[in-house]
Protein backbone atom coordinates (compact mmCIF):
# COMPACT_ATOMS: atom_id res chain seq x y z
CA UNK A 1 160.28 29.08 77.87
CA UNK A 2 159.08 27.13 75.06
CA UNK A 3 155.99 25.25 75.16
CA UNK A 4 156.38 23.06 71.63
CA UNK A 5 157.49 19.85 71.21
CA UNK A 6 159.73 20.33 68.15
CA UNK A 7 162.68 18.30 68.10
CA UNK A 8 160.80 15.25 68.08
CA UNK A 9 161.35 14.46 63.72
CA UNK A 10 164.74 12.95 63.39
CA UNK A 11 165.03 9.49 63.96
CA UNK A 12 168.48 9.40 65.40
CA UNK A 13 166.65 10.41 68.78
CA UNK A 14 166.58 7.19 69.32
CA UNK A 15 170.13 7.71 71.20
CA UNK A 16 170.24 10.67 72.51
CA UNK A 17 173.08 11.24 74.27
CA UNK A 18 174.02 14.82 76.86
CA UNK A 19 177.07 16.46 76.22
CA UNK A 20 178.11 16.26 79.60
CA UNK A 21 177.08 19.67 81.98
CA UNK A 22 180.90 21.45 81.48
CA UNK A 23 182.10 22.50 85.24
CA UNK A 24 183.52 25.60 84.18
CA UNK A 25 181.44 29.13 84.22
CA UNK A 26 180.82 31.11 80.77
CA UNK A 27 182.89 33.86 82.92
CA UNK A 28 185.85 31.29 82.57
CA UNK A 29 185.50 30.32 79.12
CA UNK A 30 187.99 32.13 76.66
CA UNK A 31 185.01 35.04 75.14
CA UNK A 32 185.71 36.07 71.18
CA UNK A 33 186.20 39.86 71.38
CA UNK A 34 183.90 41.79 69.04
CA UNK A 35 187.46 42.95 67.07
CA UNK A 36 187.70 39.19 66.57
CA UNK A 37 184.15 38.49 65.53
CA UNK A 38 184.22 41.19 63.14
CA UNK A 39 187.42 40.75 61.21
CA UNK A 40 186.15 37.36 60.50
CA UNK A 41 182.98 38.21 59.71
CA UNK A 42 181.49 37.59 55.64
CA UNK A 43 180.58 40.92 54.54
CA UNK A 44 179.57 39.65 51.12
CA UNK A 45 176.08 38.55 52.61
CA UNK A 46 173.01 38.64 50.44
CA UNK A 47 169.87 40.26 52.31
CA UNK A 48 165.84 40.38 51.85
CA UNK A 49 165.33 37.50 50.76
CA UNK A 50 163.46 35.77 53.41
CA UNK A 51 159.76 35.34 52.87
CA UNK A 52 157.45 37.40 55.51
CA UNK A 53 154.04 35.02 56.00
CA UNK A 54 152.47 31.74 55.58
CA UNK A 55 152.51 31.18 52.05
CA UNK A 56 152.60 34.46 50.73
CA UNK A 57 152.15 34.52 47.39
CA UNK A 58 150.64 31.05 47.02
CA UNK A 59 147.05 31.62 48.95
CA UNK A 60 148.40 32.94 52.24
CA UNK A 61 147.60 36.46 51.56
CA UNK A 62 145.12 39.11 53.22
CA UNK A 63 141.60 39.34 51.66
CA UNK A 64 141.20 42.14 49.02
CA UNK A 65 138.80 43.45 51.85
CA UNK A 66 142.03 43.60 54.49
CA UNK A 67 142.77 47.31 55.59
CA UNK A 68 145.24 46.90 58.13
CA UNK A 69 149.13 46.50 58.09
CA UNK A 70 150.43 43.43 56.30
CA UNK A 71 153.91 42.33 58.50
CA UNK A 72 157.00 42.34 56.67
CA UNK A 73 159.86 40.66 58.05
CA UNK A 74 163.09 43.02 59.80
CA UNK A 75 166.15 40.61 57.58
CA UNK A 76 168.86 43.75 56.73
CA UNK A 77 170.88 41.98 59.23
CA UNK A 78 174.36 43.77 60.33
CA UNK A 79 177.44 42.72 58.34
CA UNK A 80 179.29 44.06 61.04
CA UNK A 81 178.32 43.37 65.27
CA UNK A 82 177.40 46.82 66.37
CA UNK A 83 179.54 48.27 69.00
CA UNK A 84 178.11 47.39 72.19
CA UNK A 85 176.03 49.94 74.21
CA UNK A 86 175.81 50.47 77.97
CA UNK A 87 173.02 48.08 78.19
CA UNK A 88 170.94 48.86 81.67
CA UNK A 89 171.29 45.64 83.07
CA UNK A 90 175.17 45.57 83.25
CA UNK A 91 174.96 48.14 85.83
CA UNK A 92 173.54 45.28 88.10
CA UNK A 93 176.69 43.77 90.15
CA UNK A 94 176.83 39.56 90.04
CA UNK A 95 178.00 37.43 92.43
CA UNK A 96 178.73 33.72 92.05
CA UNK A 97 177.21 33.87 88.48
CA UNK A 98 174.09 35.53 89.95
CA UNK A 99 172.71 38.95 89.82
CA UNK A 100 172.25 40.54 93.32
CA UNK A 101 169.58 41.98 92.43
CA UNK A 102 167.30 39.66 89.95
CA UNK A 103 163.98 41.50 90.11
CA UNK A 104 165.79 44.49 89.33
CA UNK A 105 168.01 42.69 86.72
CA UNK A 106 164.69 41.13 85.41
CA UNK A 107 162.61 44.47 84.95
CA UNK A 108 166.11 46.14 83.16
CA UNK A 109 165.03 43.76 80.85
CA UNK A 110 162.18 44.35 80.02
CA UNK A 111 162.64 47.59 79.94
CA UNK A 112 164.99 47.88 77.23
CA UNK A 113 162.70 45.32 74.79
CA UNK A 114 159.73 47.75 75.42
CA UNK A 115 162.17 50.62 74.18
CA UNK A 116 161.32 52.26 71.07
CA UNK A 117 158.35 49.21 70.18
CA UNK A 118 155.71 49.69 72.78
CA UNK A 119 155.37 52.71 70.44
CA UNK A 120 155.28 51.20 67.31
CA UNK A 121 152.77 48.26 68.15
CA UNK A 122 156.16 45.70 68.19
CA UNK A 123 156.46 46.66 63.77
CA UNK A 124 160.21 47.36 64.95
CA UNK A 125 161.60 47.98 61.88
CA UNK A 126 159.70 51.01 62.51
CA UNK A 127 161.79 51.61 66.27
CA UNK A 128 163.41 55.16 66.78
CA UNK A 129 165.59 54.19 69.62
CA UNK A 130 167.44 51.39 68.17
CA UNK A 131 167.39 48.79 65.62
CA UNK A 132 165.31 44.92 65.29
CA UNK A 133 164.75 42.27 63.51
CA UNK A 134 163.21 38.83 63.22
CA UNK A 135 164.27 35.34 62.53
CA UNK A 136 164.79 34.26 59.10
CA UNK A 137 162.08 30.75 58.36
CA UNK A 138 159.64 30.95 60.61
CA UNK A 139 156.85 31.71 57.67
CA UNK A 140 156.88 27.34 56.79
CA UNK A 141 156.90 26.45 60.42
CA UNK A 142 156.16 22.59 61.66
CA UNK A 143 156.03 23.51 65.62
CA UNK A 144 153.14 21.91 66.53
CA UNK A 145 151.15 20.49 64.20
CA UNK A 146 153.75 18.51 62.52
CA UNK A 147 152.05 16.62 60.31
CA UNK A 148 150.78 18.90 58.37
CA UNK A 149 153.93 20.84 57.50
CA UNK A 150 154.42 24.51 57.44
CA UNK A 151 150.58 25.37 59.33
CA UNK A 152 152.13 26.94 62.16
CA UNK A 153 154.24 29.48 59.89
CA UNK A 154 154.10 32.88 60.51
CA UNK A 155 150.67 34.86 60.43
CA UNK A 156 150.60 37.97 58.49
CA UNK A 157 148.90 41.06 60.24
CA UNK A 158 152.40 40.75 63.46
CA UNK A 159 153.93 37.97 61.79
CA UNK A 160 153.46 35.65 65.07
CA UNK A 161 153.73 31.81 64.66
CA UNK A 162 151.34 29.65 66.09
CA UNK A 163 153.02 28.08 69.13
CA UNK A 164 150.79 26.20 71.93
CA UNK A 165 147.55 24.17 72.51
CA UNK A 166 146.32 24.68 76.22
CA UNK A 167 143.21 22.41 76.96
CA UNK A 168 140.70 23.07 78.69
CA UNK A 169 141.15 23.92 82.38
CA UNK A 170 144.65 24.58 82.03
CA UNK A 171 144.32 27.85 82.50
CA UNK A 172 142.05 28.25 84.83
CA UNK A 173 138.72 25.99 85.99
CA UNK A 174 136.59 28.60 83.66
CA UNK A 175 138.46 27.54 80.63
CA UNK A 176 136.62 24.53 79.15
CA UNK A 177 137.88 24.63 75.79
CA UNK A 178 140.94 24.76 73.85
CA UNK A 179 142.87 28.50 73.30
CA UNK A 180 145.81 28.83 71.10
CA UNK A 181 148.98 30.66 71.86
CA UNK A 182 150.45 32.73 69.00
CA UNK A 183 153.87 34.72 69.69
CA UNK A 184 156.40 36.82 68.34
CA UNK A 185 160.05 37.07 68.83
CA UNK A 186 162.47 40.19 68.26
CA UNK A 187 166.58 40.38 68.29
CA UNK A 188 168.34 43.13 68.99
CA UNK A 189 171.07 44.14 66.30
CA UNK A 190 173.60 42.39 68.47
CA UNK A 191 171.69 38.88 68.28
CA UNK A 192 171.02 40.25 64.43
CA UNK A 193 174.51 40.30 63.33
CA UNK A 194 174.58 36.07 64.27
CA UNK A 195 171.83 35.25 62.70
CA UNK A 196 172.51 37.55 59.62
CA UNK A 197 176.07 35.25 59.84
CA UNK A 198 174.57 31.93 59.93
CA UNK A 199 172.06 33.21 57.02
CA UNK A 200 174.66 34.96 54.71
CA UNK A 201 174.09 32.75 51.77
CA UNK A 202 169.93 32.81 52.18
CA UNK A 203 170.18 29.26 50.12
CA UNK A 204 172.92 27.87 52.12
CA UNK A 205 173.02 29.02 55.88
CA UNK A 206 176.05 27.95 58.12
CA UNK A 207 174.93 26.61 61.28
CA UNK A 208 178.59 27.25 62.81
CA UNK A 209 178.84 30.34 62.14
CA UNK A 210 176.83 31.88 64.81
CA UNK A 211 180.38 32.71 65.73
CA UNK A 212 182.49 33.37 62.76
CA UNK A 213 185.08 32.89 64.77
CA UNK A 214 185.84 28.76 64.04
CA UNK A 215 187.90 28.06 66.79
CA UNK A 216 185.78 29.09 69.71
CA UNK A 217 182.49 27.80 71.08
CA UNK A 218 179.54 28.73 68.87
CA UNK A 219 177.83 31.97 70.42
CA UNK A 220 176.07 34.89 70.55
CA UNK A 221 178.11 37.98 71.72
CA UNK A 222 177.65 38.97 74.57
CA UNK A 223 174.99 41.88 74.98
CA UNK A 224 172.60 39.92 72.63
CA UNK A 225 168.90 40.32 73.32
CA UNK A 226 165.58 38.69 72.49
CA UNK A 227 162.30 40.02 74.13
CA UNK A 228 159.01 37.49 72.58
CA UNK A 229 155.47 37.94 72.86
CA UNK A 230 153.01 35.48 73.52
CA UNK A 231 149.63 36.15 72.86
CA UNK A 232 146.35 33.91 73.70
CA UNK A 233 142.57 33.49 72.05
CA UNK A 234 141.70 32.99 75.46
CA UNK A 235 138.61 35.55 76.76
CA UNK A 236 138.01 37.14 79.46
CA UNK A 237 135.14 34.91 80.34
CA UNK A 238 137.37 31.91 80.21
CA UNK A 239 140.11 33.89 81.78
CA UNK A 240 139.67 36.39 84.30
CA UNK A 241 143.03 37.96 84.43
CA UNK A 242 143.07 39.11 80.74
CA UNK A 243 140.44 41.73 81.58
CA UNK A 244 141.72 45.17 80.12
CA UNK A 245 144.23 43.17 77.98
CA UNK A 246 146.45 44.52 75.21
CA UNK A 247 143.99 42.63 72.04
CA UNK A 248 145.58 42.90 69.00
CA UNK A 249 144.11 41.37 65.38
CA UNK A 250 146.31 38.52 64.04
CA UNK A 251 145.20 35.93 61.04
CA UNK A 252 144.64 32.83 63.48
CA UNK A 253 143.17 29.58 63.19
CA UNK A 254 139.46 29.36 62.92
CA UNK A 255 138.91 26.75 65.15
CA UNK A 256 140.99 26.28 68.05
CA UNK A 257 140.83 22.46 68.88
CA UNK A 258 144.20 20.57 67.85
CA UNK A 259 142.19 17.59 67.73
CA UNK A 260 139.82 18.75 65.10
CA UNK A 261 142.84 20.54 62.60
CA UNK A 262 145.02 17.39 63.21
CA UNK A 263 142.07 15.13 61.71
CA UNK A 264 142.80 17.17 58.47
CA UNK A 265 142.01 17.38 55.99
CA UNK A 266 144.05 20.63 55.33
CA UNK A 267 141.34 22.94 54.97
CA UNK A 268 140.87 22.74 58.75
CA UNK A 269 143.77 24.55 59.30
CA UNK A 270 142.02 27.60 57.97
CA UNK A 271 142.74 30.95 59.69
CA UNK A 272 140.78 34.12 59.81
CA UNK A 273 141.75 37.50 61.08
CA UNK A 274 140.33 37.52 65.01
CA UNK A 275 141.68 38.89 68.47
CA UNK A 276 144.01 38.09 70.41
CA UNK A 277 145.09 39.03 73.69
CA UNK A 278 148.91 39.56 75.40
CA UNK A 279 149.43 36.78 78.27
CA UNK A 280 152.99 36.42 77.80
CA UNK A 281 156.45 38.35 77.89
CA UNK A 282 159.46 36.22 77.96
CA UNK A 283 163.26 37.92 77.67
CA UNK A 284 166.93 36.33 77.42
CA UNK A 285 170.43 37.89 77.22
CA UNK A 286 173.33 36.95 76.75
CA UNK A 287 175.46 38.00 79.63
CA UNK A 288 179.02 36.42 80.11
CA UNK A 289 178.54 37.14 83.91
CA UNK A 290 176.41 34.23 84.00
CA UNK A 291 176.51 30.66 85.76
CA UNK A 292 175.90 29.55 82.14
CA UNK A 293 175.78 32.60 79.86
CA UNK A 294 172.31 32.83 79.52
CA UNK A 295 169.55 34.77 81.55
CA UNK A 296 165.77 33.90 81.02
CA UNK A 297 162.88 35.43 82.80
CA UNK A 298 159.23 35.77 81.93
CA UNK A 299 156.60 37.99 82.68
CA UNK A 300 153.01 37.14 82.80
CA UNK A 301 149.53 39.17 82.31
CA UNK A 302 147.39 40.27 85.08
CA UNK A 303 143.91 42.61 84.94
CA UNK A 304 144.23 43.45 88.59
CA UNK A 305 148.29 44.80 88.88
CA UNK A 306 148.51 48.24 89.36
CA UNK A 307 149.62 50.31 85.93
CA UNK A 308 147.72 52.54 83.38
CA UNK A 309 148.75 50.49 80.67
CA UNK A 310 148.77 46.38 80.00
CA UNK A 311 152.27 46.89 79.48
CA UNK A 312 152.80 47.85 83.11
CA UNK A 313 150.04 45.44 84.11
CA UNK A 314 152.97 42.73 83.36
CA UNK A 315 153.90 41.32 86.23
CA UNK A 316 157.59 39.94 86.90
CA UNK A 317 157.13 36.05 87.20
CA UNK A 318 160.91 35.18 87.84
CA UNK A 319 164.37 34.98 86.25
CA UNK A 320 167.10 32.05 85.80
CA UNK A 321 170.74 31.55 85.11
CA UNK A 322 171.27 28.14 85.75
CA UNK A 323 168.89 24.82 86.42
CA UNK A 324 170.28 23.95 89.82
CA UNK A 325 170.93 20.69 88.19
CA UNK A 326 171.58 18.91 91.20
CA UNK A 327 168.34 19.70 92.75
CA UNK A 328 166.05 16.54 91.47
CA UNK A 329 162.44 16.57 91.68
CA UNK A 330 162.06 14.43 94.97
CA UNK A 331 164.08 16.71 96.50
CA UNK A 332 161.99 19.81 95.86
CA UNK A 333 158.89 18.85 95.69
CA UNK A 334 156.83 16.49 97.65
CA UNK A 335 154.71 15.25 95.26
CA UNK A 336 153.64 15.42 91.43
CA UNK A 337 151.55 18.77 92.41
CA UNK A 338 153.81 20.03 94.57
CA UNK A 339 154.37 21.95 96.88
CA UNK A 340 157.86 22.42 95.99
CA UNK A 341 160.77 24.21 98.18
CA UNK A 342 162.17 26.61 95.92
CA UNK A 343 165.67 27.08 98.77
CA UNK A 344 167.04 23.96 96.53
CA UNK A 345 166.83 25.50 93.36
CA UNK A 346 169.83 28.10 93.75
CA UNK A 347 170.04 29.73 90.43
CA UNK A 348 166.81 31.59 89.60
CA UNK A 349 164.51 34.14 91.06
CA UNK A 350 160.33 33.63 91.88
CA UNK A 351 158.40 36.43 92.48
CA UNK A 352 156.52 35.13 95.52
CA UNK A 353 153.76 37.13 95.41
CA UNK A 354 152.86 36.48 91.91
CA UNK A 355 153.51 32.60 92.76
CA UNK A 356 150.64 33.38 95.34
CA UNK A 357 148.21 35.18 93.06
CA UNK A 358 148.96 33.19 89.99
CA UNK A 359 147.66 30.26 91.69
CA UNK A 360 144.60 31.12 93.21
CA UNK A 361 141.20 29.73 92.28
CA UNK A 362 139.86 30.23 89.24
CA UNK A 363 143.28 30.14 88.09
CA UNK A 364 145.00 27.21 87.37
CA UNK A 365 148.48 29.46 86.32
CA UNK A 366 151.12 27.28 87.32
CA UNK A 367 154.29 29.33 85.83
CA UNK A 368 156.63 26.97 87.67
CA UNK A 369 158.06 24.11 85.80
CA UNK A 370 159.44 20.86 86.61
CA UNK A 371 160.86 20.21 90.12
CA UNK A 372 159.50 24.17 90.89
CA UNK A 373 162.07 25.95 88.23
CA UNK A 374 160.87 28.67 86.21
CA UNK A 375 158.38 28.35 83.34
CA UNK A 376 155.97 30.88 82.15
CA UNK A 377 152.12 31.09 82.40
CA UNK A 378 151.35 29.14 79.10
CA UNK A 379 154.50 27.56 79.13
CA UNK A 380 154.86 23.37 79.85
CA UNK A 381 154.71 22.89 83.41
CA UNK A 382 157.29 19.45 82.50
CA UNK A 383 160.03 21.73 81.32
CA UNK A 384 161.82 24.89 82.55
CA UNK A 385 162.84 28.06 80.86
CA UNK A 386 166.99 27.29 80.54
CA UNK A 387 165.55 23.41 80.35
CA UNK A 388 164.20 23.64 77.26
CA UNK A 389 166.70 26.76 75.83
CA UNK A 390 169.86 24.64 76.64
CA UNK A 391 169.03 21.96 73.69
CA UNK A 392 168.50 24.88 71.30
CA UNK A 393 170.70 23.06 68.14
CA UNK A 394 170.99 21.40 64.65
CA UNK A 395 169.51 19.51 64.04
CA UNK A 396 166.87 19.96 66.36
CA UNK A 397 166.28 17.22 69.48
CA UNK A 398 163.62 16.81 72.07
CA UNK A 399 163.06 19.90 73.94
CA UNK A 400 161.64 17.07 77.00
CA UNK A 401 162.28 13.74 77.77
CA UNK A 402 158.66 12.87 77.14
CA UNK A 403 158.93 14.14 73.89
CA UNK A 404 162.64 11.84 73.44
CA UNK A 405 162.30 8.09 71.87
CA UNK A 406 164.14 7.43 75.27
CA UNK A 407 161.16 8.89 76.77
CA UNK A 408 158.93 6.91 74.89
CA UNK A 409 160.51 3.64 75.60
CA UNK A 410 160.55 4.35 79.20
CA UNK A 411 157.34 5.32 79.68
CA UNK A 412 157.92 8.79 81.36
CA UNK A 413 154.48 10.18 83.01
CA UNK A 414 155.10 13.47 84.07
CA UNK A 415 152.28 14.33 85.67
CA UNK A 416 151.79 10.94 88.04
CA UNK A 417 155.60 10.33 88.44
CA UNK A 418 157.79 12.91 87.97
CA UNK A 419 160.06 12.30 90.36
CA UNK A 420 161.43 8.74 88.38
CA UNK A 421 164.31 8.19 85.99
CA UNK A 422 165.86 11.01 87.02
CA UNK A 423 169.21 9.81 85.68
CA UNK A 424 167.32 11.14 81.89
CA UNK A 425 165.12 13.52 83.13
CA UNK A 426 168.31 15.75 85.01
CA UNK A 427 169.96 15.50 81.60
CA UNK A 428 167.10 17.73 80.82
CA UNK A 429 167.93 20.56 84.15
CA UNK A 430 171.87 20.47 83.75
CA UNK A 431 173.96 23.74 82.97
CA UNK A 432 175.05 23.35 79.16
CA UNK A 433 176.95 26.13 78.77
CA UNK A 434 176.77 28.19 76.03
CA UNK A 435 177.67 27.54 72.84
CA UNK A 436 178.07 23.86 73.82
CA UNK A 437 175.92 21.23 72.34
CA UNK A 438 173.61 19.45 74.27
CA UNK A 439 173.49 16.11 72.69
CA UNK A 440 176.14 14.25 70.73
CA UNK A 441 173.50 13.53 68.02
CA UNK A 442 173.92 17.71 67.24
CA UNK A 443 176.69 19.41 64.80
CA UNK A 444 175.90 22.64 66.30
CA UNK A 445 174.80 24.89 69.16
CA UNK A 446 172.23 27.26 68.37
CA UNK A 447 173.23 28.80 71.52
CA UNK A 448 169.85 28.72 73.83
CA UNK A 449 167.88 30.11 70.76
CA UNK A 450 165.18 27.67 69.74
CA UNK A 451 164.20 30.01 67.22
CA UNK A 452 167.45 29.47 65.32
CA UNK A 453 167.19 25.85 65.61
CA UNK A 454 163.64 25.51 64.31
CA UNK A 455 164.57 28.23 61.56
CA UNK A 456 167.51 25.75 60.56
CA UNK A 457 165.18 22.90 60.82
CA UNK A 458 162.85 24.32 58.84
CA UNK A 459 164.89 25.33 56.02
CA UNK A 460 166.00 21.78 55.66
CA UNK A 461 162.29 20.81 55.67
CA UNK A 462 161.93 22.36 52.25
CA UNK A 463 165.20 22.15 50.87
CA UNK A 464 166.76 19.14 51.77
CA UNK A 465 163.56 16.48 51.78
CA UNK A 466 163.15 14.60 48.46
CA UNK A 467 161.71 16.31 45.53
CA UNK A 468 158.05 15.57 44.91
CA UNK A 469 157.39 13.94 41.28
CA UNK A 470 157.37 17.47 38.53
CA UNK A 471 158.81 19.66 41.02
CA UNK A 472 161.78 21.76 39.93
CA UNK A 473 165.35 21.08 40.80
CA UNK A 474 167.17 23.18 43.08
CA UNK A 475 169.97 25.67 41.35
CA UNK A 476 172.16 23.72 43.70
CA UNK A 477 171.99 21.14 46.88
CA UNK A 478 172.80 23.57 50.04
CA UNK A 479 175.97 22.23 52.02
CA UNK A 480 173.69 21.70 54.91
CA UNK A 481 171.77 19.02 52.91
CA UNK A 482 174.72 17.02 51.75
CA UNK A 483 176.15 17.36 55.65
CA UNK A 484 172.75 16.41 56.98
CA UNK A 485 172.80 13.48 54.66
CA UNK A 486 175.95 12.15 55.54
CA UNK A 487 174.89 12.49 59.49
CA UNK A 488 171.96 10.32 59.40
CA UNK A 489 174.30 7.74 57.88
CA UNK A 490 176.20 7.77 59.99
CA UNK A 491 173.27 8.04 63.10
CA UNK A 492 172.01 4.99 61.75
CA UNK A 493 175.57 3.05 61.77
CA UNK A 494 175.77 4.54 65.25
CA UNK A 495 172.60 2.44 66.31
CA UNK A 496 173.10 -0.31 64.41
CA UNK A 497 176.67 -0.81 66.38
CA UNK A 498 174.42 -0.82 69.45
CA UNK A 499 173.07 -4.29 68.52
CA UNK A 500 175.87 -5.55 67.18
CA UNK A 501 178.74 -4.31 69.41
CA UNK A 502 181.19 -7.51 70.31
CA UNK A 503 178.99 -10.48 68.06
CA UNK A 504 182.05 -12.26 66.49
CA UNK A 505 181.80 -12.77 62.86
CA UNK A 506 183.56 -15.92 61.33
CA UNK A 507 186.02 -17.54 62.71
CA UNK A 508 185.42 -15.30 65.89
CA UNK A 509 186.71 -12.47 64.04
CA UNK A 510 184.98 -9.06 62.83
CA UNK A 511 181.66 -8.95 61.29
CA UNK A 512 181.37 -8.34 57.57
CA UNK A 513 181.24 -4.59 57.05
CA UNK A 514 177.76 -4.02 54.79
């Protein structure tokens, strides 16, 4: 559901390594009751701390001329997990870790994130039904353009980080430029009371305790809720479908191509408040009911649906609960542009008729991902929604194999042969379970949120890198550095051995130990 290709800054990807796809259901798994969850929750958390946008306070602020609302980020995080409601969507029976009725399941959904925020243009700290909040980091965010840190960070007008490059024709034939994707995610106060967990010290987070329970896997509980919106600079001209589209204002880049910003130097990274336009809804829960614990679906924008308002011009693009990860791509699809038979691919939903629409000249929409599983409209047509979720984790890995050194070194080409090395590309489509790791080069499961894992990430970006010449100590190293430290050590030994594994030393015995 992610479109980024974070992950890809640690050099110990150069093993990376699945933690095998566990054959046991998240209904099997031993859950920690919210009794449990709560007794061993900190309640000596310190909150509002968190900065809101993009350098605020050092040059990232609106103009003096600015009149509109300036975002500030939803951080009182719970100290204690709200008791659970009766959430729409459990009414919805499941069957073999499936709901029996996913468009129904789907639209629940959706439903319940429009609740309350529809109403208050998505400022849900504002909400009168129930209570929101955003992720903690995301103002210094390296997403996309990572080498020029911190330029994707939140804007300040919604607070949405810059997330996607499409090119040109990717869209649809009309497009022949470059449109950025800007989006927005929102937890419900069940997701909250994690992430207020992991962030109890601001200046020391604790990536394991998601769960504050030690002993069991590291999760969300179960009712917790993320709804994100993904808006586009795309036009109406380049885009058809976005006719009648909700536009909101955001501070965005001023020029859209990649290319151009990424030549630097960093003045072309400057942003200016412009419209933007809603392409985009994707929603996950955390359901225990599940083949992995996780439910994903997306929803995409389109001018011609029925409804009175773009919110109920959204139409339902699909749902998933597992990857069918023994489905490879030869076996779905007949070549790298398809078709693909989606009978294979067992645990998700397509809408067909959107499928049909979606894909119909001048559109080039191609919401379905690799081998024919789910991905939304803007999303990478190489990855899948629970693909990309499942590695969610710190530190952060690579969200595709093309992104992976391993991927690198075996040439991967997506779009001209998909359908080869499947043996690392399926490591990619298995069913991690959640609050499993997916790779044995991660300390922690971030439990299908990438947000969490490229909040974590970059925290460390600031706090843990070396200090530049005249810059002021930290009060005190965070835990997370000195354990991050000690990790790439020990990565490094780890890939060393690889080289070295068996090569007597003198006299046939051990080599010298540096």
């Amino acid at each position: 559901m992610t479109r980024s290709r974070h992950g890809f800054l640690l050099a110990a990807q150069t093993i990376v390594m699945l933690a095998t796809s566990i054959g046991f259901g998240a209904t099997q798994a031993a859950a920690t009751t919210d009794e449990v969850r709560n007794k061993l929750a900190r309640k000596d958390c310190v909150r509002g701390k968190f900065a809101n946008y993009y350098r605020e306070g050092k040059g990232g602020d609106p103009a003096p001329e600015y009149r509109g609302r300036v975002f500030k980020l939803s951080q009182n995080y719970p100290d204690q997990l709200p008791p659970a409601e009766q959430l729409p969507w459990q009414a919805i029976d499941f069957k073999d870790g499936a709901p029996v009725d996913p468009r129904a399941y789907l639209q629940a959904l959706l439903d319940y994130g429009l609740e309350g925020n529809v109403d208050v243009d998505f400022y849900v700290e504002d909400n009168k039904v129930r209570k929101w909040y955003g992720m903690p980091w995301m103002d210094w965010n390296t997403e996309v353009a990572s080498d020029w840190p911190g330029t994707d960070g939140r804007e300040f007008v919604h607070g949405f980080t810059h997330e996607f490059d499409s090119s040109g024709n990717t869209l649809s034939t009309l497009q022949r430029d470059f449109v950025d994707t800007w989006s927005g995610a929102y937890f419900n106060d069940r997701a909250a009371f994690g992430i207020g967990q992991v962030y109890c010290n601001p200046d020391d987070p604790k990536p394991g305790a998601l769960n504050p329970d030690p002993t069991a896997l590291n999760t969300f509980p179960d009712g917790a809720f993320i709804i994100k919106l993904l808006f586009s600079t795309v036009t109406e001209d380049q885009l058809p479908t976005v006719k009648n589209a909700l536009e909101w204002k955001a501070d965005v880049f001023v020029n859209d191509d990649p290319r151009w910003r990424n030549a630097g130097p960093l003045e072309r990274f400057k942003r200016a408040v412009g419209t933007i336009r809603m392409i985009q809804i994707d929603v996950s829960v955390r359901d225990a009911r599940s083949t992995t614990g996780w439910l994903l679906g997306t929803f995409g924008y389109d001018g011609n649906a029925k409804g009175d308002t773009p919110w109920k011009r959204m139409v339902p693009l699909g749902l998933q609960w597992g990857n069918s990860p023994k489905a490879t791509f030869a076996e779905t699809c007949t070549g790298p542009n398809g078709p693909c038979d989606q009978s294979k691919l067992t645990e998700q939903w397509i809408n067909p008729q959107a499928l049909k629409e979606l894909t119909t000249a001048p559109l080039n929409f191609n919401h379905l991902g690799y081998g024919g599983r789910l991905a939304g409209p803007v999303d990478n047509a190489k990855a899948s929604c629970m693909g990309c979720h499942q590695t969610a984790g710190f530190p952060n890995v690579a969200i595709l194999p093309e992104f992976s050194a391993n991927g690198t070194l075996l040439g991967l080409d997506a779009e001209r042969q998909p359908q080869t090395e499947q043996s690392l590309r399926m490591m990619y489509q298995a069913n991690v379970v959640s609050g499993v790791v997916f790779s044995d080069t991660q300390l922690y499961s971030s439990d299908s949120s990438l947000q969490l894992s490229m909040s974590l990430q970059n925290f460390v970006s600031l706090r843990c890198a070396a200090r530049q010449p005249g810059a002021a100590a930290p009060q005190e190293t965070p835990s997370l550095c000195t354990q991050l430290a000690r990790w790439q050590v020990l990565q490094r030994k780890s890939i060393d051995a690889v080289s070295t594994f068996g090569t007597p030393g003198p006299d046939g015995g051990p080599l010298p130990t540096p």
